[in-house]
PDB file of N, CA and C in Angstrom:
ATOM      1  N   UNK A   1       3.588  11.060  10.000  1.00  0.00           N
ATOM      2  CA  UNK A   1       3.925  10.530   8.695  1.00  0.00           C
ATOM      3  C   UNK A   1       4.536  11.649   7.857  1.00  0.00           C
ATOM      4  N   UNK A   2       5.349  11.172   7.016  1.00  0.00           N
ATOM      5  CA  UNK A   2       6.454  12.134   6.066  1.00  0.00           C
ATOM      6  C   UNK A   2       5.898  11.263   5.115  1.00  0.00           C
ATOM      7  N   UNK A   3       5.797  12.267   3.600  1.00  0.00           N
ATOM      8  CA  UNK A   3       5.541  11.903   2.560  1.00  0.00           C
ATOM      9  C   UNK A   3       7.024  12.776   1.360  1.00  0.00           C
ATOM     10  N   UNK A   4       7.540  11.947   1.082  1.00  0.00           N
ATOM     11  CA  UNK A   4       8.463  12.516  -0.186  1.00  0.00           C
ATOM     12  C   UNK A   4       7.919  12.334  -1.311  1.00  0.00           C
ATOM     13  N   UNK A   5       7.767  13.143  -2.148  1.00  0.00           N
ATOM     14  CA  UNK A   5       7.444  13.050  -3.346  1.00  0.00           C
ATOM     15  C   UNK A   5       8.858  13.172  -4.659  1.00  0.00           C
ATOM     16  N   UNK A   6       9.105  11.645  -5.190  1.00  0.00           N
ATOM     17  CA  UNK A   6      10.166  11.561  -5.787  1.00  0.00           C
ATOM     18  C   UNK A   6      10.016  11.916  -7.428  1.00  0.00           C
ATOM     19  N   UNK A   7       8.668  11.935  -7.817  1.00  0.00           N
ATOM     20  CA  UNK A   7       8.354  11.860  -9.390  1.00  0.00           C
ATOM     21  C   UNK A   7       6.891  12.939  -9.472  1.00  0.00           C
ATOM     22  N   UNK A   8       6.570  13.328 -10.259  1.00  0.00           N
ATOM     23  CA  UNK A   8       5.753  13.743 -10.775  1.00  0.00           C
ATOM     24  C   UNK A   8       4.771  14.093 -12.379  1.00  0.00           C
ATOM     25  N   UNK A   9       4.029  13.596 -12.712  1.00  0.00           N
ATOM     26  CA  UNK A   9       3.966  13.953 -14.006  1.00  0.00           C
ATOM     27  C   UNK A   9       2.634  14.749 -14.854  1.00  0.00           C
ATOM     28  N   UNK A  10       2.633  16.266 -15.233  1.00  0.00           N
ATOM     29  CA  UNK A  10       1.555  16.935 -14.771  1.00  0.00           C
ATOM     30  C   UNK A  10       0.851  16.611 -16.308  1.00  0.00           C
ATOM     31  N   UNK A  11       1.653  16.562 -17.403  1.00  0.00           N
ATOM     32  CA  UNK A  11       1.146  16.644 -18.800  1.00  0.00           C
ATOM     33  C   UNK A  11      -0.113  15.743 -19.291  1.00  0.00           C
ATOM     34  N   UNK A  12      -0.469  14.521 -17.822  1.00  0.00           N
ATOM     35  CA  UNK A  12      -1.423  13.619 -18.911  1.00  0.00           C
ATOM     36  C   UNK A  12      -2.418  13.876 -17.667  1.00  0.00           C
ATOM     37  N   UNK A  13      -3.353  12.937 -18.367  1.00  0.00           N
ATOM     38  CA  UNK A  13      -4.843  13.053 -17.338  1.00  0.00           C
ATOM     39  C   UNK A  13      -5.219  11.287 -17.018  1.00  0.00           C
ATOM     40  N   UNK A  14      -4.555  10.921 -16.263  1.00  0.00           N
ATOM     41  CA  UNK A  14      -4.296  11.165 -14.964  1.00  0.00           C
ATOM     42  C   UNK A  14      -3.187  11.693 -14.770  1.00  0.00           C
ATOM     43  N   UNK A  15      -3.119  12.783 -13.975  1.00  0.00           N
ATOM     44  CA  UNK A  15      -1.670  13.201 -13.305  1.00  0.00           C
ATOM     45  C   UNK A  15      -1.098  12.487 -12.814  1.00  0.00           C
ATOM     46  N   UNK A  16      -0.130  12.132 -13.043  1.00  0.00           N
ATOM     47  CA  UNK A  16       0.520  10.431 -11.604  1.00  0.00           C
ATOM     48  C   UNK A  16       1.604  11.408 -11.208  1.00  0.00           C
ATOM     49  N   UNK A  17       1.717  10.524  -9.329  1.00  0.00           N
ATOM     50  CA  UNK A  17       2.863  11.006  -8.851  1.00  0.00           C
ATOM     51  C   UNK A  17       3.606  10.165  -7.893  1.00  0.00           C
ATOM     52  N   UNK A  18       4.847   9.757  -8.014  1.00  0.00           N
ATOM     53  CA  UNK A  18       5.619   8.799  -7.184  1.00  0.00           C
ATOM     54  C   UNK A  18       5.874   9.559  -6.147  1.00  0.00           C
ATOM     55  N   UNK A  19       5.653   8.379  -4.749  1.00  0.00           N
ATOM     56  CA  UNK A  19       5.787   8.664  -3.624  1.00  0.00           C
ATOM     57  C   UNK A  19       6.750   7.924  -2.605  1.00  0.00           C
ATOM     58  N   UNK A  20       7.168   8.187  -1.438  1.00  0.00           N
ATOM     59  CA  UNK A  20       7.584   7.432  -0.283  1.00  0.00           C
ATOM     60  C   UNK A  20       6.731   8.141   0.640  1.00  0.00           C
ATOM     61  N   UNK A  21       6.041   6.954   1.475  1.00  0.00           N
ATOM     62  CA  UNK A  21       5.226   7.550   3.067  1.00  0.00           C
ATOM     63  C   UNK A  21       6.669   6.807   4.024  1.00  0.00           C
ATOM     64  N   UNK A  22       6.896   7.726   4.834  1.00  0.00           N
ATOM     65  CA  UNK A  22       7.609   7.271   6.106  1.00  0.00           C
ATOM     66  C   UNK A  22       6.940   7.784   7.332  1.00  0.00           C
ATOM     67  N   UNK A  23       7.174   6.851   8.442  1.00  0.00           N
ATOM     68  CA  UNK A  23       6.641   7.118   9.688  1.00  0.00           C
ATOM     69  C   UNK A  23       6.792   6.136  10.951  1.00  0.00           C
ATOM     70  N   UNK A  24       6.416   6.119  11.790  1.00  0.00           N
ATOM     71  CA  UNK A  24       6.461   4.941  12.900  1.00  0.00           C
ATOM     72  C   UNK A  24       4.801   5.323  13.611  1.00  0.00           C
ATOM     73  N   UNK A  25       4.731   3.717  13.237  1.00  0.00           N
ATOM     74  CA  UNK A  25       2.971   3.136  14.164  1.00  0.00           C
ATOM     75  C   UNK A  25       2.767   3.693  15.499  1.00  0.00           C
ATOM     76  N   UNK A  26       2.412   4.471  15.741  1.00  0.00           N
ATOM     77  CA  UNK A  26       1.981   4.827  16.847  1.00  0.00           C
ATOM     78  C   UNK A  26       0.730   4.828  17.392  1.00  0.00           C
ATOM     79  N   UNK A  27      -0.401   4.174  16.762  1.00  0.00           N
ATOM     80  CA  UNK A  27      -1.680   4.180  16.848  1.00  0.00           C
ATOM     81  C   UNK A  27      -2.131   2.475  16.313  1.00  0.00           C
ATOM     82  N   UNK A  28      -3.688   2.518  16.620  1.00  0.00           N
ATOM     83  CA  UNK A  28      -4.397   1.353  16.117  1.00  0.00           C
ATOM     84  C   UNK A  28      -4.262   1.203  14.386  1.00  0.00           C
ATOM     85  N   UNK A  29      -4.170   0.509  13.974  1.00  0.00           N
ATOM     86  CA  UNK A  29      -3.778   0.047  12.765  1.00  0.00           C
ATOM     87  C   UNK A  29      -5.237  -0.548  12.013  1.00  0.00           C
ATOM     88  N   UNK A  30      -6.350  -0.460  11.331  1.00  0.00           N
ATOM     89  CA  UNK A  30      -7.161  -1.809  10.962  1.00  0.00           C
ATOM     90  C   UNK A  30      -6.272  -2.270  10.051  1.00  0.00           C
ATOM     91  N   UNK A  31      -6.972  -4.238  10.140  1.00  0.00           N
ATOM     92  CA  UNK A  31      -6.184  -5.092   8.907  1.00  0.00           C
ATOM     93  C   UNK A  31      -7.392  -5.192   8.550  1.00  0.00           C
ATOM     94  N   UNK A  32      -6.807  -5.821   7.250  1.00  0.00           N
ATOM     95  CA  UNK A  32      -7.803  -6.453   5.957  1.00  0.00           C
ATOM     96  C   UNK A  32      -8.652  -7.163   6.606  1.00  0.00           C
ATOM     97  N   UNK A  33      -8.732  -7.958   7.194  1.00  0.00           N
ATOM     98  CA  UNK A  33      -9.647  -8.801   7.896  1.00  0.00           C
ATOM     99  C   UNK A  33     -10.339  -8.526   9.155  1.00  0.00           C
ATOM    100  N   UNK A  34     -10.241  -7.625   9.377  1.00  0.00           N
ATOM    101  CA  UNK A  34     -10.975  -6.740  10.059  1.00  0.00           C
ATOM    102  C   UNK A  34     -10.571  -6.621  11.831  1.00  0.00           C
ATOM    103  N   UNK A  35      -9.277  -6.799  11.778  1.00  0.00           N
ATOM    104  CA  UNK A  35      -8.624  -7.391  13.037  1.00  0.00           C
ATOM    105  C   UNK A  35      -8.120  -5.684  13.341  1.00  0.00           C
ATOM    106  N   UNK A  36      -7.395  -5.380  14.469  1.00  0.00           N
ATOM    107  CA  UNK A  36      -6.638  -4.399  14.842  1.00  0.00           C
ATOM    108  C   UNK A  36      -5.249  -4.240  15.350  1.00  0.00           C
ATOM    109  N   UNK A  37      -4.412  -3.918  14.640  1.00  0.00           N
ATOM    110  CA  UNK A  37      -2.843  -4.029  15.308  1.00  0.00           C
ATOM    111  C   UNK A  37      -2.617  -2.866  16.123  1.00  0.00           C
ATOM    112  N   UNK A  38      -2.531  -3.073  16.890  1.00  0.00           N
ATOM    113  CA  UNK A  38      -2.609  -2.547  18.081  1.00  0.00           C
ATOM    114  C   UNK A  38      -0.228  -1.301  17.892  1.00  0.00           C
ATOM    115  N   UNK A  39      -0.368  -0.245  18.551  1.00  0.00           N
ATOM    116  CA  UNK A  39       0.957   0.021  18.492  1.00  0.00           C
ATOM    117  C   UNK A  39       1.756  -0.782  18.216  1.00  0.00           C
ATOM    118  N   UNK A  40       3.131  -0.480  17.167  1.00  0.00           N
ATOM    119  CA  UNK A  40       4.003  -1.982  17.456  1.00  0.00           C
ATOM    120  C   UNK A  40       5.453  -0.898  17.685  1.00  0.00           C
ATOM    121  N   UNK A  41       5.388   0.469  17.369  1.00  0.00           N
ATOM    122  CA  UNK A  41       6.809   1.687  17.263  1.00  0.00           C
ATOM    123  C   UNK A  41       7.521   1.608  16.109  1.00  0.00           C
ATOM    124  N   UNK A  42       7.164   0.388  15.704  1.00  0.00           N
ATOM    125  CA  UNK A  42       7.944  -0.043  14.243  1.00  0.00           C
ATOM    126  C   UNK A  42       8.415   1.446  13.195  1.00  0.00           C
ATOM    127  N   UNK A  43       9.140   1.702  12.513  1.00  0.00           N
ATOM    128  CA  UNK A  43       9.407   2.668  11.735  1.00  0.00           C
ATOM    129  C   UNK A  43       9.074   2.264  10.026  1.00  0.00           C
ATOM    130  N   UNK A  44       7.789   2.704   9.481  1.00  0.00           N
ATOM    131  CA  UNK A  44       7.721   1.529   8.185  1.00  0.00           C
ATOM    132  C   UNK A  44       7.882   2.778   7.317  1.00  0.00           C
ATOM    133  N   UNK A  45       8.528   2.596   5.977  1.00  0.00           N
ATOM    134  CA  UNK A  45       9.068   3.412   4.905  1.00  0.00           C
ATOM    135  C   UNK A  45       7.764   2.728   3.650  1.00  0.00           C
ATOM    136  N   UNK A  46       6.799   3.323   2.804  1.00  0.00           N
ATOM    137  CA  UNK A  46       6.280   2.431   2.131  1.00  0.00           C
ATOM    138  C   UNK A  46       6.833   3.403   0.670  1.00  0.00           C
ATOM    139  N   UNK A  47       6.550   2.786  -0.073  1.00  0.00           N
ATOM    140  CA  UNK A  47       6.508   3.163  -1.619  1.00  0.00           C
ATOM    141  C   UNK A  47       4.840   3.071  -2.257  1.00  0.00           C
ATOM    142  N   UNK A  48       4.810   4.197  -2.833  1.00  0.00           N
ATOM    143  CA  UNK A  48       3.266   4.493  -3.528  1.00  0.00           C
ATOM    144  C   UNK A  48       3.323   5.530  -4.946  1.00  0.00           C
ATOM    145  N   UNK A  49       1.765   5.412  -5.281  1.00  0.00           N
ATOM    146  CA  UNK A  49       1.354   6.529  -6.836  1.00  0.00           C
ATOM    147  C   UNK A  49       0.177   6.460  -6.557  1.00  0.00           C
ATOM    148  N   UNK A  50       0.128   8.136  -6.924  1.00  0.00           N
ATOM    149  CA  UNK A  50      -1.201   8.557  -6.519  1.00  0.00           C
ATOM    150  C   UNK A  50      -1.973   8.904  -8.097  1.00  0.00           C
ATOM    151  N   UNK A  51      -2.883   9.110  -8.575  1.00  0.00           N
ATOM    152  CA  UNK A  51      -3.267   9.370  -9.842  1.00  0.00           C
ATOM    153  C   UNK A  51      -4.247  10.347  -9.529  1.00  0.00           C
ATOM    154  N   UNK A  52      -4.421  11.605  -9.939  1.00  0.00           N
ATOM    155  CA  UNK A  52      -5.420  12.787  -9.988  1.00  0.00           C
ATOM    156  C   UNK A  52      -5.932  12.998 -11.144  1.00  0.00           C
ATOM    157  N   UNK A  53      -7.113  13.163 -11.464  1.00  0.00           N
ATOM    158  CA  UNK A  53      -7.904  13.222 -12.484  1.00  0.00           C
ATOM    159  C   UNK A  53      -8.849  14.777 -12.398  1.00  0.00           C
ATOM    160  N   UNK A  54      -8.301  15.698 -13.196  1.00  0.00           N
ATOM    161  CA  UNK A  54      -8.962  17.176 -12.704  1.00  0.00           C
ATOM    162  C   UNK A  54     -10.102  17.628 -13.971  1.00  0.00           C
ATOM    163  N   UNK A  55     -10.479  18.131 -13.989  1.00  0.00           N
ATOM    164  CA  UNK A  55     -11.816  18.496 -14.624  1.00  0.00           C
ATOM    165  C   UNK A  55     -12.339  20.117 -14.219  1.00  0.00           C
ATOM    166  N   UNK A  56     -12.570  20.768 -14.926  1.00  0.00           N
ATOM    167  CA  UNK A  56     -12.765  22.836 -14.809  1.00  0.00           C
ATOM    168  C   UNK A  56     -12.616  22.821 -13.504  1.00  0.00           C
ATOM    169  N   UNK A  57     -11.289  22.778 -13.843  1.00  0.00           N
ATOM    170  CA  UNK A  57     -10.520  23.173 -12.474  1.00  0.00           C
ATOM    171  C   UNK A  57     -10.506  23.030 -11.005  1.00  0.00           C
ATOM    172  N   UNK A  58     -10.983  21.176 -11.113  1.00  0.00           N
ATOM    173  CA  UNK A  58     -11.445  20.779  -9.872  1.00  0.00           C
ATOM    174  C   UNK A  58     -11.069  19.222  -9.818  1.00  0.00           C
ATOM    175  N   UNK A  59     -11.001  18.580  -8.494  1.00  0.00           N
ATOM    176  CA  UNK A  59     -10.365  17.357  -8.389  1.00  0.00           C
ATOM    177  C   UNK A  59     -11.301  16.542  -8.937  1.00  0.00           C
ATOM    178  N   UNK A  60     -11.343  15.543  -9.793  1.00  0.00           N
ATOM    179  CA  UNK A  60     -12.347  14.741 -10.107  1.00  0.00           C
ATOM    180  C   UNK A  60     -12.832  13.629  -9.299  1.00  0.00           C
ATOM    181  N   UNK A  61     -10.976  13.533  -8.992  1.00  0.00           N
ATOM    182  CA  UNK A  61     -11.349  11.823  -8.595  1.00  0.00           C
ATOM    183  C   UNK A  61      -9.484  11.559  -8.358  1.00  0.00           C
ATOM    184  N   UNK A  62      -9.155  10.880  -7.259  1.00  0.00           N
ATOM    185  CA  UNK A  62      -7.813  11.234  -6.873  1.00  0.00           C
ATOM    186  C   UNK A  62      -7.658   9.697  -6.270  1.00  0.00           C
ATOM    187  N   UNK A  63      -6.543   8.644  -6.281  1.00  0.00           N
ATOM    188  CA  UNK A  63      -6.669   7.131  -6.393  1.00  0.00           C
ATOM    189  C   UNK A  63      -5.079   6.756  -5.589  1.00  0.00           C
ATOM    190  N   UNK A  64      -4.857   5.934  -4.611  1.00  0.00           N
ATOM    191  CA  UNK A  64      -3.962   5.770  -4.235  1.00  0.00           C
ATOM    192  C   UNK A  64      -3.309   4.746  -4.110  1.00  0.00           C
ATOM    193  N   UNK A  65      -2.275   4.135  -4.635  1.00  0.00           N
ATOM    194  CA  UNK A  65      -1.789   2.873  -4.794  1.00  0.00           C
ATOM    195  C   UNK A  65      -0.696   2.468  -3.954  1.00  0.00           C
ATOM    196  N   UNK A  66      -0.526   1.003  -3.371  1.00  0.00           N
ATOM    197  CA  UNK A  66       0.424   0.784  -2.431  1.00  0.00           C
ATOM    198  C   UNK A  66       0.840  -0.378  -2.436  1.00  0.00           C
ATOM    199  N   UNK A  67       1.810  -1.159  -1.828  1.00  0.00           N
ATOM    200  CA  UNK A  67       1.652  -2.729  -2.077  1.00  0.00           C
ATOM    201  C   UNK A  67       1.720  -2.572  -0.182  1.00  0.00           C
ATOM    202  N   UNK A  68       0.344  -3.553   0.137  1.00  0.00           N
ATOM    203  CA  UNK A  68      -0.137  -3.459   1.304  1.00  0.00           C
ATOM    204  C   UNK A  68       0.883  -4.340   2.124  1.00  0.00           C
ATOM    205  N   UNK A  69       1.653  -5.210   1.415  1.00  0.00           N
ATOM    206  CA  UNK A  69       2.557  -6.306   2.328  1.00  0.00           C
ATOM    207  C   UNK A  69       3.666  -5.925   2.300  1.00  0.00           C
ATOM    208  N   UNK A  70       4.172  -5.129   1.566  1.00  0.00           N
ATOM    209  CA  UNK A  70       5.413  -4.448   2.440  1.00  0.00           C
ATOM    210  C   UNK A  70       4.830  -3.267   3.215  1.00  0.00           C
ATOM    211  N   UNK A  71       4.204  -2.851   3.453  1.00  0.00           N
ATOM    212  CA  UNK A  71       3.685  -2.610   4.571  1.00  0.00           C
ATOM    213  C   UNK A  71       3.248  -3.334   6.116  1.00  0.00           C
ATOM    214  N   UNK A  72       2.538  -4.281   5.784  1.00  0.00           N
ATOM    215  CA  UNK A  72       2.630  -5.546   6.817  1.00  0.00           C
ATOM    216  C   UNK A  72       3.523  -5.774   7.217  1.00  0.00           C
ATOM    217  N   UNK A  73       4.465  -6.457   6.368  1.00  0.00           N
ATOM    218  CA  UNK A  73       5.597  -6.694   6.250  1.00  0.00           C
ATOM    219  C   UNK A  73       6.305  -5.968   7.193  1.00  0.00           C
ATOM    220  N   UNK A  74       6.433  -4.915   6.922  1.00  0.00           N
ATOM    221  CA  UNK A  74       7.419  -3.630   8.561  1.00  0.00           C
ATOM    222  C   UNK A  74       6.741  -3.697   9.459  1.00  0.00           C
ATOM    223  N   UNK A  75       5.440  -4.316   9.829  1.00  0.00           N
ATOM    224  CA  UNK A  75       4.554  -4.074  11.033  1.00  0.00           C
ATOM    225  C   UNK A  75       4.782  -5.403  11.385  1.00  0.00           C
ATOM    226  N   UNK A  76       5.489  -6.873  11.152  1.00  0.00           N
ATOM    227  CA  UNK A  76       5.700  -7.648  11.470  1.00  0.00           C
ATOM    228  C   UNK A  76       4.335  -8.370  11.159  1.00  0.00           C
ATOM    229  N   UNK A  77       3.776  -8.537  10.149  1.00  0.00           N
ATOM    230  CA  UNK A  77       2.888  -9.417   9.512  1.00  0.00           C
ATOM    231  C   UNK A  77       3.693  -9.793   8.790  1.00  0.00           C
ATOM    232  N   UNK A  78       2.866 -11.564   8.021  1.00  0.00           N
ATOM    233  CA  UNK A  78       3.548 -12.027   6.941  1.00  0.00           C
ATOM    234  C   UNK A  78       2.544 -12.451   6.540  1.00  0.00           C
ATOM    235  N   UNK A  79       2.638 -13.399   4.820  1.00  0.00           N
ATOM    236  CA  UNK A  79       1.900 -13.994   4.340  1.00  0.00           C
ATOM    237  C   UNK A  79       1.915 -15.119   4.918  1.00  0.00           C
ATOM    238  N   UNK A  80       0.634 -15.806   4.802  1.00  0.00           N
ATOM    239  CA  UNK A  80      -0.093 -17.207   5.615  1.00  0.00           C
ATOM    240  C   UNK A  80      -0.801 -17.826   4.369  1.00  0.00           C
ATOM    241  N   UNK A  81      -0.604 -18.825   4.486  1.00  0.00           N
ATOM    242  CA  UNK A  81      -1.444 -19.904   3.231  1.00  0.00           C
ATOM    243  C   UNK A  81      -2.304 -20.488   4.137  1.00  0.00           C
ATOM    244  N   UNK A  82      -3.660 -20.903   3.812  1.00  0.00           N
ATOM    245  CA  UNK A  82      -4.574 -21.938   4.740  1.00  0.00           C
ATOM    246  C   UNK A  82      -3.945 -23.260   4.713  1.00  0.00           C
ATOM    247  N   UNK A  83      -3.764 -24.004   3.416  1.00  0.00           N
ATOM    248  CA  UNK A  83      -3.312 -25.153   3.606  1.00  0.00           C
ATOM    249  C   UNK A  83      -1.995 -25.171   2.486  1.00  0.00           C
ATOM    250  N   UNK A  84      -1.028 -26.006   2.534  1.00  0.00           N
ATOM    251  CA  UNK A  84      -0.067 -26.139   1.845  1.00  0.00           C
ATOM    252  C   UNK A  84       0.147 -27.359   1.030  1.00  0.00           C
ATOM    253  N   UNK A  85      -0.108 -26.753  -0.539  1.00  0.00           N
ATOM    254  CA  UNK A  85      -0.010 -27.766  -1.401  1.00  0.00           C
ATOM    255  C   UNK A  85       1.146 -28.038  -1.937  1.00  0.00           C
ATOM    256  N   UNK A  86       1.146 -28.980  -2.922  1.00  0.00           N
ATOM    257  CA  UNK A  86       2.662 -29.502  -3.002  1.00  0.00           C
ATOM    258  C   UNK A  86       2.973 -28.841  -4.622  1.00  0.00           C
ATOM    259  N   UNK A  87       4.008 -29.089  -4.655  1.00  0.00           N
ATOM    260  CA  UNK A  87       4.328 -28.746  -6.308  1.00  0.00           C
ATOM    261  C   UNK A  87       2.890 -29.588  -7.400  1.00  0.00           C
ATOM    262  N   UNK A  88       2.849 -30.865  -7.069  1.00  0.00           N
ATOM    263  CA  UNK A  88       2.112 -31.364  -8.239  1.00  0.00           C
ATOM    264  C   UNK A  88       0.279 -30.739  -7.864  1.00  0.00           C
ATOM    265  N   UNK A  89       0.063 -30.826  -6.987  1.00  0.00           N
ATOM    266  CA  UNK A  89      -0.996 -30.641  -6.562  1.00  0.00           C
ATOM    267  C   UNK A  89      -1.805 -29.105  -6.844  1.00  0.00           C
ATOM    268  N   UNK A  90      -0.416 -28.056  -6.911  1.00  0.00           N
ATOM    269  CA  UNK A  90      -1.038 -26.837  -7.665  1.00  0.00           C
ATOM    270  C   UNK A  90      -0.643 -26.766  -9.049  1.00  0.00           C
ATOM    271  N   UNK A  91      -0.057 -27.724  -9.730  1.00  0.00           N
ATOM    272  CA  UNK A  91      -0.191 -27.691 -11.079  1.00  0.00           C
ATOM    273  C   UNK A  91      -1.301 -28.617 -11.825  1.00  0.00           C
ATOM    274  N   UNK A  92      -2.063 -29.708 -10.888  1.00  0.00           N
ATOM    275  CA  UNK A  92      -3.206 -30.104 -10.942  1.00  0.00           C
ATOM    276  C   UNK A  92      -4.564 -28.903 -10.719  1.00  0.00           C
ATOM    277  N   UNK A  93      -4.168 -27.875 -10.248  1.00  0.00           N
ATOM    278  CA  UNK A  93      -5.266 -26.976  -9.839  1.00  0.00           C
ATOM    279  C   UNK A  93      -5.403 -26.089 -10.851  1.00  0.00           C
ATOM    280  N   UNK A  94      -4.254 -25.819 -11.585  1.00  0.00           N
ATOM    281  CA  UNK A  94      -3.916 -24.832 -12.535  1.00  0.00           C
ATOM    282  C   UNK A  94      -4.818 -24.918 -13.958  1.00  0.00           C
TER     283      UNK A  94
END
């Protein structure tokens, strides 16, 4: 995995910092549901922000953000609905 770091911002507390992870799957993967994706070679590029929180001169607490389905998404997952409602039927739910 390659990590670029495109942004950075040191002045506030949390420190935030914009990222790209790039890499290709070469290993077991866990999913959310507790399944395993097994190798796929795929090459996935993700976008992320990390937030660091420091305190006398020590990491406090360090937080990592991602959107997990474009991630999936390059590993050849997609979104799945259980059942499929209709237009009126989720504005009855609403």
């Amino acid at each position: 995995m390659r990590m670029t770091v495109w942004h950075t911002v040191l002045c506030t507390d949390p420190a935030v910092t914009e990222w790209l992870l790039t890499g290709t799957h070469t290993g077991p993967f866990l999913l959310p549901g507790g399944q395993v994706l097994e190798r796929t070679g795929r090459h996935v590029a993700v976008r992320g922000t990390s937030t660091c929180s420091v305190g006398n001169d020590k990491i406090i607490s360090h937080r990592m953000y991602f959107d997990q389905l474009e991630l999936y998404t390059q590993l050849g997952g997609r979104l799945a609905f259980d059942e499929q409602l209709s237009p009126c039927e989720r504005r009855a739910e609403d």
